[in-house]
N, C-alpha and C. Protein backbone atom coordinates (compact mmCIF):
# COMPACT_ATOMS: atom_id res chain seq x y z
N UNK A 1 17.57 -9.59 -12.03
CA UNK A 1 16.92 -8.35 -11.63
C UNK A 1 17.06 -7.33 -12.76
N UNK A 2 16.08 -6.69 -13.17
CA UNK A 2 15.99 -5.81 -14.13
C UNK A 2 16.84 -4.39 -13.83
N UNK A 3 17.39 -3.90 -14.50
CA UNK A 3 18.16 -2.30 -14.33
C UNK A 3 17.62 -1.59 -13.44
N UNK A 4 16.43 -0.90 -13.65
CA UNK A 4 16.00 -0.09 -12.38
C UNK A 4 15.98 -0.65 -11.51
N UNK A 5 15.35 -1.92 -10.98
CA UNK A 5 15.98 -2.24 -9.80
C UNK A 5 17.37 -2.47 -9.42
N UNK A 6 18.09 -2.47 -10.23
CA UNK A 6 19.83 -2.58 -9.34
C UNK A 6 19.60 -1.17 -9.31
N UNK A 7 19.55 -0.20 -10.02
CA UNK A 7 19.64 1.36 -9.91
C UNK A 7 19.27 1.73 -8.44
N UNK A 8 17.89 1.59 -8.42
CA UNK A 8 17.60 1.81 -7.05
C UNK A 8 18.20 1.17 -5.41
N UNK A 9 18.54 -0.39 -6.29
CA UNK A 9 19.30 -0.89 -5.00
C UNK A 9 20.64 0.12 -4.59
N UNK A 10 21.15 -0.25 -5.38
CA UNK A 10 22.93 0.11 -5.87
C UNK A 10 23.08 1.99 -5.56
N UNK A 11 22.44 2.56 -5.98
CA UNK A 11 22.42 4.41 -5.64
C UNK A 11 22.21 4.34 -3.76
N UNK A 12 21.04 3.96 -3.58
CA UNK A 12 21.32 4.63 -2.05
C UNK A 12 22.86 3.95 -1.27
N UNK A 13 23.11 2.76 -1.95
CA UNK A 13 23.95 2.03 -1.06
C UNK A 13 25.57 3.40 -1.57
N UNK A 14 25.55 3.46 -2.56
CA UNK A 14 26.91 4.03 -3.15
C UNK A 14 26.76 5.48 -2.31
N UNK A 15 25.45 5.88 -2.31
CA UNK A 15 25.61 7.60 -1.51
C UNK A 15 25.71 7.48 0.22
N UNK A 16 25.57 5.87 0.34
CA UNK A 16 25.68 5.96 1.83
C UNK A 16 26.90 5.15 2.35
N UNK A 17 27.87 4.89 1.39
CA UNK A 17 29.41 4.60 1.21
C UNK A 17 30.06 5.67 0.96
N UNK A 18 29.51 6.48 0.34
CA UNK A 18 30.13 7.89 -0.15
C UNK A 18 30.29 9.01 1.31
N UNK A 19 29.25 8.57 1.96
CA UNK A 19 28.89 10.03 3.19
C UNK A 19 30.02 9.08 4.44
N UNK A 20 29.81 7.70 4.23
CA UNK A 20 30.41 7.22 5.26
C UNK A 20 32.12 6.88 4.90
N UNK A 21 32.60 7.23 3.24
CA UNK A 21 33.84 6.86 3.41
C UNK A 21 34.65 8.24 4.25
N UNK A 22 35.80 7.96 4.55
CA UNK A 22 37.24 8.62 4.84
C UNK A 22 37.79 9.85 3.69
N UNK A 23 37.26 10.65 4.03
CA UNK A 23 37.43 11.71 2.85
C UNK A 23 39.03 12.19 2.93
N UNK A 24 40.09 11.64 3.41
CA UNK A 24 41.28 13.22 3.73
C UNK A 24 42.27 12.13 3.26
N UNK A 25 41.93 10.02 3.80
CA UNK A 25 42.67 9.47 3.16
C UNK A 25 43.28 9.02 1.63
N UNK A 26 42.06 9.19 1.06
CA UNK A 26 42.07 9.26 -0.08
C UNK A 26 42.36 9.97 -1.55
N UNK A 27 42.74 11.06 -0.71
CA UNK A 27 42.95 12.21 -1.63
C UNK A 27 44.13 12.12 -2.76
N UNK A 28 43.53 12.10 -4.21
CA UNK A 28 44.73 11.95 -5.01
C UNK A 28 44.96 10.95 -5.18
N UNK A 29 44.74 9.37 -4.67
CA UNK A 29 44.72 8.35 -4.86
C UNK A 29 43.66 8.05 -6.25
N UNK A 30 42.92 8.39 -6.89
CA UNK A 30 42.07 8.27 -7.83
C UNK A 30 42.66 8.41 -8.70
N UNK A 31 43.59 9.35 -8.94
CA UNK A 31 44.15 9.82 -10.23
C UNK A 31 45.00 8.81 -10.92
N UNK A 32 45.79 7.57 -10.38
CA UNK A 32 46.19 6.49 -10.64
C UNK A 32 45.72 5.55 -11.39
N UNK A 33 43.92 5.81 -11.47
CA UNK A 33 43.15 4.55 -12.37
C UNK A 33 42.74 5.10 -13.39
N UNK A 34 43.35 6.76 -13.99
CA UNK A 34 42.94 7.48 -15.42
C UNK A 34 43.70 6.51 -16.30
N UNK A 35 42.91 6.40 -16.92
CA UNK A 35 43.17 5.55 -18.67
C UNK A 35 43.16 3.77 -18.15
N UNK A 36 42.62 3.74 -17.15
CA UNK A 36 42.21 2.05 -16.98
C UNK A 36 40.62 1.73 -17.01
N UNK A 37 40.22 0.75 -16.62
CA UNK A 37 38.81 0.69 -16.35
C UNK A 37 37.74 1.57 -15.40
N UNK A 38 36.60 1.60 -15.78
CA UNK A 38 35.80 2.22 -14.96
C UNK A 38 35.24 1.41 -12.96
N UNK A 39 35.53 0.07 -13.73
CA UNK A 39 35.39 -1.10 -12.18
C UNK A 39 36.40 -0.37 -11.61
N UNK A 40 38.06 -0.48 -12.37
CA UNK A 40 38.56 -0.30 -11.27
C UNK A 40 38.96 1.18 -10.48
N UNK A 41 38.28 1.95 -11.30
CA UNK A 41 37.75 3.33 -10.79
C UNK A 41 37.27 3.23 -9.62
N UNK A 42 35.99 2.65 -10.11
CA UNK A 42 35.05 2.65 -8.60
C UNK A 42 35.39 2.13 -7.91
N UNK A 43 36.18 1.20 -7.66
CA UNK A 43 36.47 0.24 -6.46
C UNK A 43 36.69 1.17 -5.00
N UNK A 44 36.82 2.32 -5.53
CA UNK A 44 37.62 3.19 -4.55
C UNK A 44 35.78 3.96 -4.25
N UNK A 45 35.18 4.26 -3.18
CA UNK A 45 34.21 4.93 -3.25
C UNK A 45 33.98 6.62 -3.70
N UNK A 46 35.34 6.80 -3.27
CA UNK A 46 35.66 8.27 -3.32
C UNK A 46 36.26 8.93 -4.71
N UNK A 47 35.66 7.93 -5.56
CA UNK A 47 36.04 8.44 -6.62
C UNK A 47 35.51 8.44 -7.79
N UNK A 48 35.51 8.98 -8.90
CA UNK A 48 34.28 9.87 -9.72
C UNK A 48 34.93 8.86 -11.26
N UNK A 49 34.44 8.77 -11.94
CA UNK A 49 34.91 7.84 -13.75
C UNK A 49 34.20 8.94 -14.46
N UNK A 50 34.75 9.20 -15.49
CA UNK A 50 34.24 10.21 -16.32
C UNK A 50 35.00 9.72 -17.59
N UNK A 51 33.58 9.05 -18.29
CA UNK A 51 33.78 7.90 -19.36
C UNK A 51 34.35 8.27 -20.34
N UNK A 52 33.62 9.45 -20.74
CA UNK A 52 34.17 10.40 -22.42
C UNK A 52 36.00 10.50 -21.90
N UNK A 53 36.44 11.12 -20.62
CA UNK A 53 38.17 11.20 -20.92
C UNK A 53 38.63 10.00 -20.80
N UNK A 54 38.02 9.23 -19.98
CA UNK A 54 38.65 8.02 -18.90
C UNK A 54 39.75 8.69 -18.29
N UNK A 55 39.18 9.38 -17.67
CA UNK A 55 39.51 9.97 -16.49
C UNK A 55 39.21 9.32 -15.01
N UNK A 56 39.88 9.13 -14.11
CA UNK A 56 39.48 8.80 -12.83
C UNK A 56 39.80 10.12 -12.28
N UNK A 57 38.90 10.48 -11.37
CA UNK A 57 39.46 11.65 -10.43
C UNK A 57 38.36 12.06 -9.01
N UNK A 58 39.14 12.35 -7.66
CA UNK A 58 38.05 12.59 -6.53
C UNK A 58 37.27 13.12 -6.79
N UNK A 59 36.24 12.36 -5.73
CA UNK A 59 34.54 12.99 -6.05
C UNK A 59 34.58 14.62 -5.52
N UNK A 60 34.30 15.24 -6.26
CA UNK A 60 33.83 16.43 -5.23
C UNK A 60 33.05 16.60 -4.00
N UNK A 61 33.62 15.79 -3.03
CA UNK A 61 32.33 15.93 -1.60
C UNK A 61 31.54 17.15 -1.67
N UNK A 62 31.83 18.47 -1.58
CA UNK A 62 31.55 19.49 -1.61
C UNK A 62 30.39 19.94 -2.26
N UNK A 63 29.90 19.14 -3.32
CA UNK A 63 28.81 19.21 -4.33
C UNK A 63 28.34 18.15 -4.48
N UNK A 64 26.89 18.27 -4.65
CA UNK A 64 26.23 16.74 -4.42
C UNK A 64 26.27 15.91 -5.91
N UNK A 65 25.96 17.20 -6.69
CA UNK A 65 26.69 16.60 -8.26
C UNK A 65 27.80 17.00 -8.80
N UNK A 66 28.68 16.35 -9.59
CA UNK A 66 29.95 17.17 -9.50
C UNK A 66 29.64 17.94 -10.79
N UNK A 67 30.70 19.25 -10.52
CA UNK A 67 30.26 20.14 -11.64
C UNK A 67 30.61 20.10 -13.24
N UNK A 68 29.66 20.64 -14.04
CA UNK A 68 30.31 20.21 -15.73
C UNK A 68 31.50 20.60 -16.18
N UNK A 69 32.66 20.99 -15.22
CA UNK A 69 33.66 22.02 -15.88
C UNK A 69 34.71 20.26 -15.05
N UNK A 70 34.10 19.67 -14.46
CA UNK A 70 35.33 18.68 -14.45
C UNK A 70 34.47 17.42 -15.10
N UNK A 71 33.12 17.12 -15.48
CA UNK A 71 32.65 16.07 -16.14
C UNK A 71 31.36 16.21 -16.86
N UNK A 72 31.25 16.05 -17.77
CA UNK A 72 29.33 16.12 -18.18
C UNK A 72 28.87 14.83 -17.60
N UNK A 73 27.47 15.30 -16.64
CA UNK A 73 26.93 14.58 -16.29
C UNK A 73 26.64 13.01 -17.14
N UNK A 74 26.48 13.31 -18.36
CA UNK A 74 26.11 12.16 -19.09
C UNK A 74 27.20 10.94 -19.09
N UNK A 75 28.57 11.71 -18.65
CA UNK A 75 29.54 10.84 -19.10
C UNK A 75 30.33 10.60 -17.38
N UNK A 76 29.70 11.36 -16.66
CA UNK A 76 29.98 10.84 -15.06
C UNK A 76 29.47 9.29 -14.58
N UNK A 77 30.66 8.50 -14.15
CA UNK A 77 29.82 7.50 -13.35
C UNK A 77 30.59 7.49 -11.79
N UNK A 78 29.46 6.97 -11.19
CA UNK A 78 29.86 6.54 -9.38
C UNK A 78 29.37 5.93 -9.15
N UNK A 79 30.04 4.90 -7.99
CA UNK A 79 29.37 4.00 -7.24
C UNK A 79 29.25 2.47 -7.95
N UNK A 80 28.75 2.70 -9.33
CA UNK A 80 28.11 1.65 -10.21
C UNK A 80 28.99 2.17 -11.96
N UNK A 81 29.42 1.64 -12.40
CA UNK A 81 29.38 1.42 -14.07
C UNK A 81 28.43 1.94 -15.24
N UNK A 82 27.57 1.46 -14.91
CA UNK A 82 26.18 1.41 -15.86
C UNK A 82 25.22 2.21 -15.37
N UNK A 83 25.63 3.36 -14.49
CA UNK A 83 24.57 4.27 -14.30
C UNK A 83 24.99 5.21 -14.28
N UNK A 84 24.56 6.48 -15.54
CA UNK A 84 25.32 7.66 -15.13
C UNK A 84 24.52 9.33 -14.60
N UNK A 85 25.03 9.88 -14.00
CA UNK A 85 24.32 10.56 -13.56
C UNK A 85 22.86 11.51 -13.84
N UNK A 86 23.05 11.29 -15.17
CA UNK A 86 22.03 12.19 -16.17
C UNK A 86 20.61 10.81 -15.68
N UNK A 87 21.07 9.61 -15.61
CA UNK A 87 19.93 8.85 -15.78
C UNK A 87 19.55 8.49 -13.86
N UNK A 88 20.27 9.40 -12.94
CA UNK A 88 20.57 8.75 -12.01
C UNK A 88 19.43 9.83 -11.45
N UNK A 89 19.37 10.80 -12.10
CA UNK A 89 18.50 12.25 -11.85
C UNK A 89 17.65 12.36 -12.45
N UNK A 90 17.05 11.85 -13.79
CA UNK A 90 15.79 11.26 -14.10
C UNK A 90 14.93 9.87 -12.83
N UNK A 91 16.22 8.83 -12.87
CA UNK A 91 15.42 7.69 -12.01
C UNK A 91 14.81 8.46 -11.17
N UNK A 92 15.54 9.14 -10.63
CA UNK A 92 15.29 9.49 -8.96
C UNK A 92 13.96 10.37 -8.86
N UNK A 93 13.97 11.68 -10.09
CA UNK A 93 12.78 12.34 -9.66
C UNK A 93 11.93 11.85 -10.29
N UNK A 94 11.90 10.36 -11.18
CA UNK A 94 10.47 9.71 -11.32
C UNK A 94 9.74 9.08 -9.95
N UNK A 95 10.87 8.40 -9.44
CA UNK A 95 10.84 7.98 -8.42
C UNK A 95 10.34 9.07 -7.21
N UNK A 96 10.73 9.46 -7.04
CA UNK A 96 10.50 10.80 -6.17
C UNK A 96 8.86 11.09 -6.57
N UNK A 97 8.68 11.43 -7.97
CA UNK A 97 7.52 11.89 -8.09
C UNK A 97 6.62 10.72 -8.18
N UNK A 98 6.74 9.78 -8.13
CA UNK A 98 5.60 8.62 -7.96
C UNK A 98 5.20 8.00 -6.53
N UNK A 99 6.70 8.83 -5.64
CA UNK A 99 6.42 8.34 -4.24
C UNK A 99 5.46 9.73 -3.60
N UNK A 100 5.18 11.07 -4.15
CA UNK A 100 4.50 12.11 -3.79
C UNK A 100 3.32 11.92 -4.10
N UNK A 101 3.34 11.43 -5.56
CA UNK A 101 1.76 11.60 -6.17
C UNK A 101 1.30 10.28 -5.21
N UNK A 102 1.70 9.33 -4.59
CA UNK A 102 0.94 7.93 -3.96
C UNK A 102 0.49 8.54 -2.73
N UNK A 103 1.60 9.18 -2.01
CA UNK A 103 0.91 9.65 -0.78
C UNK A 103 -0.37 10.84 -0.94
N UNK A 104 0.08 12.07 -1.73
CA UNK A 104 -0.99 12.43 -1.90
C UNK A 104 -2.67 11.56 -2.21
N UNK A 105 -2.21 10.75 -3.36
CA UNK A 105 -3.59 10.00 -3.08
C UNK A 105 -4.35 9.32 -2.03
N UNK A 106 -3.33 8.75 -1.49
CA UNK A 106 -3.47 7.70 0.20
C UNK A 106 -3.79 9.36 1.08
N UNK A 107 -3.27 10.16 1.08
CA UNK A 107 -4.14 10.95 1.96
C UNK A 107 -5.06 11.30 1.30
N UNK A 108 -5.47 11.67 0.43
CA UNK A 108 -6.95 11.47 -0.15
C UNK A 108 -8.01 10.80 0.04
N UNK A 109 -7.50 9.60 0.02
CA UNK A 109 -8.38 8.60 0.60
C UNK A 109 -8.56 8.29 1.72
N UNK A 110 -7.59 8.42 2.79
CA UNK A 110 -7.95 8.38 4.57
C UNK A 110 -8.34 9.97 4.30
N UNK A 111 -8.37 10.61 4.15
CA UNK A 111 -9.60 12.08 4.54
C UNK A 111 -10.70 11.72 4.32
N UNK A 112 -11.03 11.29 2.43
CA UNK A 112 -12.23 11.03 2.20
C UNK A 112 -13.24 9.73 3.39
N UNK A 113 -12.35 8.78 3.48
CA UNK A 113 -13.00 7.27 4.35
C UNK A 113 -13.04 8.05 5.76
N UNK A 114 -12.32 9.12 6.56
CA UNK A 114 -12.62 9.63 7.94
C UNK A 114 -14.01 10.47 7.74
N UNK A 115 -14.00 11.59 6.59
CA UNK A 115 -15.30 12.32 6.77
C UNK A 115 -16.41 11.55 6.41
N UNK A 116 -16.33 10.35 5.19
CA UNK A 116 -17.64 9.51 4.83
C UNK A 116 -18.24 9.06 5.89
N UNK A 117 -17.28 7.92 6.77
CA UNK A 117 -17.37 7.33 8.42
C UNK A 117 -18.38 8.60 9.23
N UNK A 118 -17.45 9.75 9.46
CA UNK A 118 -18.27 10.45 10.67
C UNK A 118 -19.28 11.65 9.82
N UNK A 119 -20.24 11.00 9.77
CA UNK A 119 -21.24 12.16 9.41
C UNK A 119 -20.87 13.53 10.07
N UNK A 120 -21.05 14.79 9.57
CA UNK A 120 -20.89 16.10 9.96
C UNK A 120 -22.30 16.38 11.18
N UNK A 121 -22.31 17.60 11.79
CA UNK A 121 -23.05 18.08 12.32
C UNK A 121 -24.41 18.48 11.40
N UNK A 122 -24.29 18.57 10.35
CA UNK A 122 -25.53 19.07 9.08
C UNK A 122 -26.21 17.65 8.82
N UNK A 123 -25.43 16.80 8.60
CA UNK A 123 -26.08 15.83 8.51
C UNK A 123 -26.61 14.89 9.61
N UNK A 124 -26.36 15.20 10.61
CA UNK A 124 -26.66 14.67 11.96
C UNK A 124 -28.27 15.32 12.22
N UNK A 125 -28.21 16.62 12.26
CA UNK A 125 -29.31 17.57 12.23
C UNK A 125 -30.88 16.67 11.41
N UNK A 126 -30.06 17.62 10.26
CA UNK A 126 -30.89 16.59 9.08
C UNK A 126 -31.86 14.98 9.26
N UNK A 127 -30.75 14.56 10.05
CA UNK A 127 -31.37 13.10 10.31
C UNK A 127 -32.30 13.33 10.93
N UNK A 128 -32.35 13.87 12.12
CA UNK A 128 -32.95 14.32 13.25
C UNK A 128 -33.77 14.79 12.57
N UNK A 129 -34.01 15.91 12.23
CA UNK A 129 -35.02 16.59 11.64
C UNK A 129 -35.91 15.39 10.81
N UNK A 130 -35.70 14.64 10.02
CA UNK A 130 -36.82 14.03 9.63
C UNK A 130 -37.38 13.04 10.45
N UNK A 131 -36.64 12.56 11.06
CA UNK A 131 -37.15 11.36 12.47
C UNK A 131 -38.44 11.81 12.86
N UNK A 132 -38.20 13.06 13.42
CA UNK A 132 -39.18 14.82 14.00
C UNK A 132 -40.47 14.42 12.93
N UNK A 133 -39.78 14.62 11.91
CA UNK A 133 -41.33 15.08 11.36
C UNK A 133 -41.98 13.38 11.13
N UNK A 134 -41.18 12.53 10.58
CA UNK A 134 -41.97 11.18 10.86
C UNK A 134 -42.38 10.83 12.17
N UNK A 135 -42.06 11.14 12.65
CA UNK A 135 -43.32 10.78 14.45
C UNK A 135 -44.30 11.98 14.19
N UNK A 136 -44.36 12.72 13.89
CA UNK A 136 -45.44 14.03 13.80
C UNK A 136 -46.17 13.65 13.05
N UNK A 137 -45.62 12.86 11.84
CA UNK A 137 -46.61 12.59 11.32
C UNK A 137 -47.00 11.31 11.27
N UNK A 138 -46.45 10.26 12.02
CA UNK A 138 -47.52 9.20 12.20
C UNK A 138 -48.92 9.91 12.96
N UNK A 139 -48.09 10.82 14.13
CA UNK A 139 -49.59 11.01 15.33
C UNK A 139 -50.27 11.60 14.93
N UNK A 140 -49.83 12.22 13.76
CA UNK A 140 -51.16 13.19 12.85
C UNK A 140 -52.61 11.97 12.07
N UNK A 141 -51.40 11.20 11.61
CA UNK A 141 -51.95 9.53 10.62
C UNK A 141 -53.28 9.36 11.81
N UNK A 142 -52.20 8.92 13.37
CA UNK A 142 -53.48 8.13 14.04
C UNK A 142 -54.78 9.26 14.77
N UNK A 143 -54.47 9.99 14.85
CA UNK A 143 -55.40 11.14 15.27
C UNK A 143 -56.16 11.20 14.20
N UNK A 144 -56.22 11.73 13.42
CA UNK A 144 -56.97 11.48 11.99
C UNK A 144 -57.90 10.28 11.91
N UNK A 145 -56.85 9.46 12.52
CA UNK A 145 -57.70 7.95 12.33
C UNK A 145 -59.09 7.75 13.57
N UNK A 146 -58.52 7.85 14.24
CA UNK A 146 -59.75 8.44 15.34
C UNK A 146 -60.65 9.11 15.17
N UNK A 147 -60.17 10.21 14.68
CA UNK A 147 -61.44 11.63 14.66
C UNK A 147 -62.39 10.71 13.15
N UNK A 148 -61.76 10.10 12.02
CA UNK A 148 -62.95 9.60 11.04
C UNK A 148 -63.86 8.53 12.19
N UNK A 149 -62.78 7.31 12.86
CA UNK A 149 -63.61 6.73 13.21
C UNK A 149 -65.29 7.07 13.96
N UNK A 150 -64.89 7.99 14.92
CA UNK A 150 -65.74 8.72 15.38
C UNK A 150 -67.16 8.98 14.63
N UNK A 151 -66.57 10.13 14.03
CA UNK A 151 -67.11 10.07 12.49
C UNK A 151 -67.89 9.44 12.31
N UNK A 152 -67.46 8.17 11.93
CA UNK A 152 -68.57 7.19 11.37
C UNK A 152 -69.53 6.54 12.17
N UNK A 153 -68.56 5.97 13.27
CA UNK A 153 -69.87 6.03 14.48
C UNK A 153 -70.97 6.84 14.53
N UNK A 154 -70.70 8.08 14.89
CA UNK A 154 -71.68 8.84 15.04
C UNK A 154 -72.94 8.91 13.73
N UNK A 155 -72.57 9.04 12.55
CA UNK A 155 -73.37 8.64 11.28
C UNK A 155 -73.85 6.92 11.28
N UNK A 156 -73.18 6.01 11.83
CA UNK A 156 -73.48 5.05 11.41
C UNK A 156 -72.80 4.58 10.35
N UNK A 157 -71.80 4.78 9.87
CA UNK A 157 -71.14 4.39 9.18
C UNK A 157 -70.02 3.37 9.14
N UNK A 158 -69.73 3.22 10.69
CA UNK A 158 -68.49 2.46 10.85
C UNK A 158 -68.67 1.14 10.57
N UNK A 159 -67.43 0.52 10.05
CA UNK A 159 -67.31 -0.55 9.37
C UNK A 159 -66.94 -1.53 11.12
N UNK A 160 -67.74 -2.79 10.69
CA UNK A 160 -67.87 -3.53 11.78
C UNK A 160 -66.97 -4.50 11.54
N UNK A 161 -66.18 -4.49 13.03
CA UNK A 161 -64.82 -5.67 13.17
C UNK A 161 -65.06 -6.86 12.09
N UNK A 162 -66.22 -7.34 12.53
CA UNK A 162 -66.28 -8.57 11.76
C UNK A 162 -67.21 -8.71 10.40
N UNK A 163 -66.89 -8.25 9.11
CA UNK A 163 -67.50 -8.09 8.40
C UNK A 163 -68.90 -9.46 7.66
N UNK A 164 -68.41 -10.62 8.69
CA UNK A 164 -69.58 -11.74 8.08
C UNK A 164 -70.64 -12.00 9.03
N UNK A 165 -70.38 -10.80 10.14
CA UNK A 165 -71.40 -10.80 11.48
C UNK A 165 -72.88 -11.19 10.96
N UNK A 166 -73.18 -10.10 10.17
CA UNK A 166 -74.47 -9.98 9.46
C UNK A 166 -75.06 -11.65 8.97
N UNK A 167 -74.44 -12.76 8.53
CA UNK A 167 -74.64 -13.90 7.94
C UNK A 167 -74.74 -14.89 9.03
N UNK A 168 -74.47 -14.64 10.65
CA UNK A 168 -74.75 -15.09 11.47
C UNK A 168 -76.10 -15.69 12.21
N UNK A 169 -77.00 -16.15 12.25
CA UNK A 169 -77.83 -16.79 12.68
C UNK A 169 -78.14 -15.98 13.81
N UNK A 170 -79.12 -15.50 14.21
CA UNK A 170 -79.20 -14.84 15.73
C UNK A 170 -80.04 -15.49 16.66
């Protein structure tokens, strides 16, 4: 599995070990793994590695990041080794911002596909309205068509059903 994905696995799991450990047992127990490894830092949830001293020391519950006067972010780790907080607050608000900009688009697109689907009242009209005038104006077409026929009757002009009548034998 590639880094960002353990990042993403590994962070929610460590902040939801963190909210769910025993905060009052632990206290001061951290300070025991300064100048050893960072694993065995973390082993303990409740407790903060701060790489530049090798320092182990309790997390600050109190603050969601702990502050620069006991670690620079860059050199804070929790939870995980290989992730430190500077990159833990980039992941997140890329992440963050790629999960906003998607929904915004997805609602974009169910608005756009609901109003395309239901025609408005203007365009309903509209329809209507030309339906209107195409029947008006067929009956105009066949009225017209009548009044020439007439027409020609009366002159003699009208064209006879069967135009090869005339070649008929009588």
């Amino acid at each position: 599995m590639a880094p960002r994905g353990r990042i993403l696995l590994c962070v929610p799991l460590a902040l939801l070990l963190l909210v769910m450990a025993p905060h009052g047992a632990s206290q001061g127990a951290c300070h025991q793994y300064t100048n050893k490894t960072c694993e065995e830092c973390l082993k303990n949830v409740s407790c903060l590695w701060c790489s530049s001293d090798k320092k182990c020391m309790d997390y600050p519950v109190k603050n969601v990041l702990p502050p620069s006067s006991l670690c620079k972010l860059s050199s804070a780790r929790w939870g995980v080794c290989w992730v430190n907080f500077e990159a833990l607050i980039i992941t997140m608000s890329v992440v963050g911002g790629a999960i906003l900009v998607a929904l915004f688009i997805c609602c974009c697109c169910c608005c756009r596909k609901k109003k395309s689907k239901k025609p408005d009242k203007e365009d309903e009209k509209a329809a209507r309205e030309r339906e209107q005038r195409r029947v008006r104006q067929e009956e105009r077409r066949v009225e017209m068509k009548s009044r020439h026929d007439e027409i020609r009757k009366k002159y003699g002009l009208f064209k006879e059903d069967n135009p090869y009548a005339k070649f008929e034998n009588n």
